[in-house]
Protein backbone atom coordinates (compact mmCIF):
# COMPACT_ATOMS: atom_id res chain seq x y z
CA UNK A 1 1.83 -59.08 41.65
CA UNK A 2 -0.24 -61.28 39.17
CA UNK A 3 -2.81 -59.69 37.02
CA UNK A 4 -5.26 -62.39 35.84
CA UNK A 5 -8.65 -63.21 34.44
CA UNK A 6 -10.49 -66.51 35.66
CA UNK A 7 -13.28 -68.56 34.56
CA UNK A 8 -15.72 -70.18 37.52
CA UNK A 9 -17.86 -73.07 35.83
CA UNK A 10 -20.38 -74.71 37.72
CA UNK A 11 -19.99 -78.69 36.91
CA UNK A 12 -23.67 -79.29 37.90
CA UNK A 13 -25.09 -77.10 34.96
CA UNK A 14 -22.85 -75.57 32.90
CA UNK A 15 -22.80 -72.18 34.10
CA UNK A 16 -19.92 -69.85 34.51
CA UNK A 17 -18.54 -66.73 36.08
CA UNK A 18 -15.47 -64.52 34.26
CA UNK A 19 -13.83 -61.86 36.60
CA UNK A 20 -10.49 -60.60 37.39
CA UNK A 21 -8.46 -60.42 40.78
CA UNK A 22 -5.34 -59.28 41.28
CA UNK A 23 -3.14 -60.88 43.75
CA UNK A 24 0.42 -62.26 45.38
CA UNK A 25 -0.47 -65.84 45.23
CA UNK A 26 -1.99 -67.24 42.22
CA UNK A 27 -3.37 -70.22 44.98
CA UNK A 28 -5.24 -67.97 47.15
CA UNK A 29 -8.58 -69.54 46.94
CA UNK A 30 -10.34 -67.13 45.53
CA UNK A 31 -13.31 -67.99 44.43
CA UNK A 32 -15.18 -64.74 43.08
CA UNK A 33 -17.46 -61.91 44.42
CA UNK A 34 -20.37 -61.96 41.76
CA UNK A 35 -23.58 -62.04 44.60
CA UNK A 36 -25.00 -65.05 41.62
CA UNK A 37 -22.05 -66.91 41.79
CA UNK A 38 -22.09 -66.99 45.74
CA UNK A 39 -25.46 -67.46 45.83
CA UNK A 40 -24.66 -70.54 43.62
CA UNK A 41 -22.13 -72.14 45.54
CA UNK A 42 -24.10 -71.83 48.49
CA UNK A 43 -26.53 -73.70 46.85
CA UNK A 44 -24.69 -76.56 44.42
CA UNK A 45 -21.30 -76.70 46.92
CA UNK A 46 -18.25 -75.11 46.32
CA UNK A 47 -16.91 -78.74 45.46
CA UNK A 48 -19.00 -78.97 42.30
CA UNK A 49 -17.13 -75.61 40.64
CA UNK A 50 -14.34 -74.99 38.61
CA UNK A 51 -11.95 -72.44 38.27
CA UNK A 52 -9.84 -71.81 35.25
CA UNK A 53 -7.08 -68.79 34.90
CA UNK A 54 -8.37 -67.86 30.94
CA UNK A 55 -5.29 -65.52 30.44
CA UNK A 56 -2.37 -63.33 32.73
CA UNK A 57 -2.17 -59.46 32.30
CA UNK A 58 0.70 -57.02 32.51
CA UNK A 59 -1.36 -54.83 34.19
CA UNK A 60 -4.58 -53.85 36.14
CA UNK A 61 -5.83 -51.48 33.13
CA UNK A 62 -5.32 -54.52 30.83
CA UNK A 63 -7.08 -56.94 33.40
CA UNK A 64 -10.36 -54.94 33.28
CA UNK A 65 -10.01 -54.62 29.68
CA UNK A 66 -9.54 -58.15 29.18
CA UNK A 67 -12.28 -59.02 31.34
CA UNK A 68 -14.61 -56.31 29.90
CA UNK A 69 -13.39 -58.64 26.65
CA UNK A 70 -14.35 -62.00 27.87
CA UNK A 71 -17.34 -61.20 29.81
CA UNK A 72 -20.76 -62.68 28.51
CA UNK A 73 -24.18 -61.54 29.62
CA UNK A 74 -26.51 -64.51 28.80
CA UNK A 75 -28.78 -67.09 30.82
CA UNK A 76 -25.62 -69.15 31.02
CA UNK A 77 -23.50 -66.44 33.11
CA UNK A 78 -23.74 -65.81 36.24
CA UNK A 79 -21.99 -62.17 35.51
CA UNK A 80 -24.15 -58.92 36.55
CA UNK A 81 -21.84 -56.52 34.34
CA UNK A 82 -19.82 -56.45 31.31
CA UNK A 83 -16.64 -56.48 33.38
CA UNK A 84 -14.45 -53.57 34.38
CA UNK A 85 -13.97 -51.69 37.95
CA UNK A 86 -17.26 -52.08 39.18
CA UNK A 87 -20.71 -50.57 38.63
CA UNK A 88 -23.98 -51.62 37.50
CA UNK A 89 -23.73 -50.15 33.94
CA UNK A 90 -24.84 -53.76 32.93
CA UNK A 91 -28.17 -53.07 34.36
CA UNK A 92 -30.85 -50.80 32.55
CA UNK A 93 -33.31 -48.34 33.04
CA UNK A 94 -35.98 -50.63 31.68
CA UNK A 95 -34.52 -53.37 34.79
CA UNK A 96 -34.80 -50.91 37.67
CA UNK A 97 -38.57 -49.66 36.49
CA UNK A 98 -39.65 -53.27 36.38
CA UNK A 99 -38.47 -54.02 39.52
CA UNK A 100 -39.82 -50.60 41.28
CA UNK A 101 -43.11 -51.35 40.06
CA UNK A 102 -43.02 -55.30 41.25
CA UNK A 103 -42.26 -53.49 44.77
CA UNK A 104 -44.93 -50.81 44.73
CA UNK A 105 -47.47 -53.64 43.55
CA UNK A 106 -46.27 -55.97 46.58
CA UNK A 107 -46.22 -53.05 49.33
CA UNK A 108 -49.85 -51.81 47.71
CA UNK A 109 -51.32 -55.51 47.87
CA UNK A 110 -49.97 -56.00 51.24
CA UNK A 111 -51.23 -52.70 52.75
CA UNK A 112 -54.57 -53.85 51.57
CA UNK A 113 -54.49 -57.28 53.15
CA UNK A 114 -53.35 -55.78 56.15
CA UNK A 115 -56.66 -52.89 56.28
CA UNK A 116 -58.98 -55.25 55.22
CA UNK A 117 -57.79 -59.05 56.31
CA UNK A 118 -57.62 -59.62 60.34
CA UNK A 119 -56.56 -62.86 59.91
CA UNK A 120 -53.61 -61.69 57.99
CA UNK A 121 -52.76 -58.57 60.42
CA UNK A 122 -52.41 -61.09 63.07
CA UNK A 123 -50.20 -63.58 61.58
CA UNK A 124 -48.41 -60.74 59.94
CA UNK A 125 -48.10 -58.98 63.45
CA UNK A 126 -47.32 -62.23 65.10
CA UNK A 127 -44.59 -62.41 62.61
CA UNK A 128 -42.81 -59.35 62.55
CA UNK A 129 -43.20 -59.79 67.36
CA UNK A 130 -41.59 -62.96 66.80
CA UNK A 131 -38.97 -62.02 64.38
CA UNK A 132 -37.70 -58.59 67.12
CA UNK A 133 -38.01 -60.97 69.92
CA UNK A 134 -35.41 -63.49 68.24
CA UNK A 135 -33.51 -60.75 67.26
CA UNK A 136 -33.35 -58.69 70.42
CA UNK A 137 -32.21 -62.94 72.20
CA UNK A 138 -29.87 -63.39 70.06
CA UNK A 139 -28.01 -60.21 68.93
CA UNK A 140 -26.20 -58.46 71.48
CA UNK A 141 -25.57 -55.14 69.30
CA UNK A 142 -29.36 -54.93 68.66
CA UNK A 143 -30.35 -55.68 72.06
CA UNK A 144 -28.06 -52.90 73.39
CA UNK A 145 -30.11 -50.24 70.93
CA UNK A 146 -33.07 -51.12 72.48
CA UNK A 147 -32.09 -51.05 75.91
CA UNK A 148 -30.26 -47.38 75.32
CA UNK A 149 -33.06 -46.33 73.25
CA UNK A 150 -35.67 -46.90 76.18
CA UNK A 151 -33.37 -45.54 78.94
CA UNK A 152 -32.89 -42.63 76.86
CA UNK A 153 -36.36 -41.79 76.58
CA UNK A 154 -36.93 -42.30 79.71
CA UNK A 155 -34.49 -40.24 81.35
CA UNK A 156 -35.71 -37.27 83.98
CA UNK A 157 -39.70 -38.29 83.01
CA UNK A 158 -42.02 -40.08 84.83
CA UNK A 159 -45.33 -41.51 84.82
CA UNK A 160 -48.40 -38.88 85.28
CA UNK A 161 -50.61 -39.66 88.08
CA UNK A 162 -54.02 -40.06 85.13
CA UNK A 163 -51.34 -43.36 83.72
CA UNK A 164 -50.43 -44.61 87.14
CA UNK A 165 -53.83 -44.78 87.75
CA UNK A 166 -54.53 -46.47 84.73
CA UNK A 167 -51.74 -49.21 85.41
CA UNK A 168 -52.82 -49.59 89.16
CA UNK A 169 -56.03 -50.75 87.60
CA UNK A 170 -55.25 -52.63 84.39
CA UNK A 171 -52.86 -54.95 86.99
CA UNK A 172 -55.16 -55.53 89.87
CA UNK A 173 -56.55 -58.59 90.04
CA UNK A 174 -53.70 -59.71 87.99
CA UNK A 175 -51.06 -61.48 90.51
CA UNK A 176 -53.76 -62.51 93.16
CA UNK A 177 -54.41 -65.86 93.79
CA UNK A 178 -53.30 -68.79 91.14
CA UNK A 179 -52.14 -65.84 88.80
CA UNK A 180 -49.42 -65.23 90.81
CA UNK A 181 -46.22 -66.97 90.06
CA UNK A 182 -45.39 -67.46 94.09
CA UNK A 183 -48.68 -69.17 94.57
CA UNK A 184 -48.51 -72.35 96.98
CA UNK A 185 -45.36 -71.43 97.94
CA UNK A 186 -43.54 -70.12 100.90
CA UNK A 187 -39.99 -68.87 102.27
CA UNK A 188 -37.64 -71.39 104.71
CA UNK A 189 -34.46 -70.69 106.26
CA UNK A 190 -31.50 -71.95 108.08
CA UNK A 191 -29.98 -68.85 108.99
CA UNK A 192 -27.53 -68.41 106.14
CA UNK A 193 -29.61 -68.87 103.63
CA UNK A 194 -33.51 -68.38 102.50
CA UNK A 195 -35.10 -71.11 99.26
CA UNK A 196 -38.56 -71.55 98.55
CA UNK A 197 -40.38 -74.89 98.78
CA UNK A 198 -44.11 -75.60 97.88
CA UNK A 199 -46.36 -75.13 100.70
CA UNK A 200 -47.17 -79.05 100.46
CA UNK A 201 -43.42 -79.88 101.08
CA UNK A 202 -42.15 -81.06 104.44
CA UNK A 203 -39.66 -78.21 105.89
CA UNK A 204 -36.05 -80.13 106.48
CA UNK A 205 -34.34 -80.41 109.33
CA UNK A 206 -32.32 -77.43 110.66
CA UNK A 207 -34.50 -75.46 108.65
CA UNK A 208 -37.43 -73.04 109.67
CA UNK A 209 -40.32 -70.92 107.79
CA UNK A 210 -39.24 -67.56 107.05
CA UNK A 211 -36.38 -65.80 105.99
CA UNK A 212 -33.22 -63.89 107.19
CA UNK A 213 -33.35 -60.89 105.57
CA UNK A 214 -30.41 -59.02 103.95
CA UNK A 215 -30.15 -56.57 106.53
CA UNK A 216 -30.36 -58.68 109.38
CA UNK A 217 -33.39 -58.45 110.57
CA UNK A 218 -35.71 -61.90 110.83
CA UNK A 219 -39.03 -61.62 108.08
CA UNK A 220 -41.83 -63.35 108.12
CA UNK A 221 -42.67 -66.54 106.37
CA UNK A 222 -44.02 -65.31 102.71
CA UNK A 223 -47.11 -67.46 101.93
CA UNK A 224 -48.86 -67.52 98.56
């Protein structure tokens, strides 16, 4: 097992990351876990960085140490701590209140816009709708919450006569006419199977208006 601390210098600008890893193959790859320094080579490419093995430990207590050593905490570093096994002890108290009150001043400035700006609320809302729609399209695990979540709920209840009512009403008128999907068309068959064609089209030969039904039984032609 190799105990070593490396260097990570970004060729575009100077700047450099100092960590330690411990590992079986000194040509692993690795290529640091500082969130800056991904961030970076996200950015610049990981073709325009440069890693350097600074010094080899005899141990993993003597690799933090060393690193803790090295470590520099300045504009040119892309290092969050002084080195060691982890934590944010590089970070102070004077950091985290800054940053809590930048959040409670965004959250407080957007709450307003959103009470007193319509404009905004819409866009906003249109937003946030489009953002669960692409979401719930493309991410199977999320759509899956959703689906259980609403079959959940919705398990042993049912609608109260007052809300069927209510929906009865807010849909009628809705589908009738050139609102409804179906409109100008109408159902053909040939005995083994049923399609749709515009009401416009000519009906093919060895073919009929209506449809077979599933069970059997002949139905009428559906007109819209």
């Amino acid at each position: 097992m190799f105990y070593l601390v490396y260097k990570i210098t970004n060729k575009c600008n100077g700047k450099f990351y100092i960590g330690a890893h411990k590992t079986k193959n000194i040509d692993d790859g690795y290529m640091g876990s500082g969130k800056y320094l991904k961030n970076a080579i996200k950015k610049y490419g990981i073709e325009n960085f440069e890693k350097t093995i600074l010094c080899f430990c005899s141990s993993q207590k003597e690799m933090y140490e060393k690193e803790s050593e090295l470590v520099e905490l300045s504009e040119q570093s892309y290092n969050l701590k002084k080195g060691g096994q982890g934590g944010w002890d590089h970070i102070g108290k004077d950091h985290w209140i800054h940053q809590s009150e930048h959040s409670y001043r965004m959250i407080g400035a957007r709450t307003s816009k959103l009470k007193n700006d319509e404009n905004y609320k819409k866009i906003f809302s249109e937003k946030v709708s489009n953002g669960l729609k692409r979401k719930y399209e493309t991410d199977e695990v999320f759509k899956k919450s959703i689906v259980d979540r609403i079959t959940k709920v919705w398990i042993g209840k049912k609608h109260k006569d007052e809300t069927k009512l209510k929906m009865s009403v807010s849909a009628k008128g809705k589908h009738d006419g050139e609102k409804n999907s179906q409109y100008g068309s109408m159902w053909i068959t040939n005995e083994k199977e049923n399609k749709k064609i515009k009401k416009t089209d000519s009906i093919p030969s060895g073919w009929r208006k209506g449809r077979v039904m599933e069970s059997g039984q002949d139905g009428n032609a559906a007109d819209c």
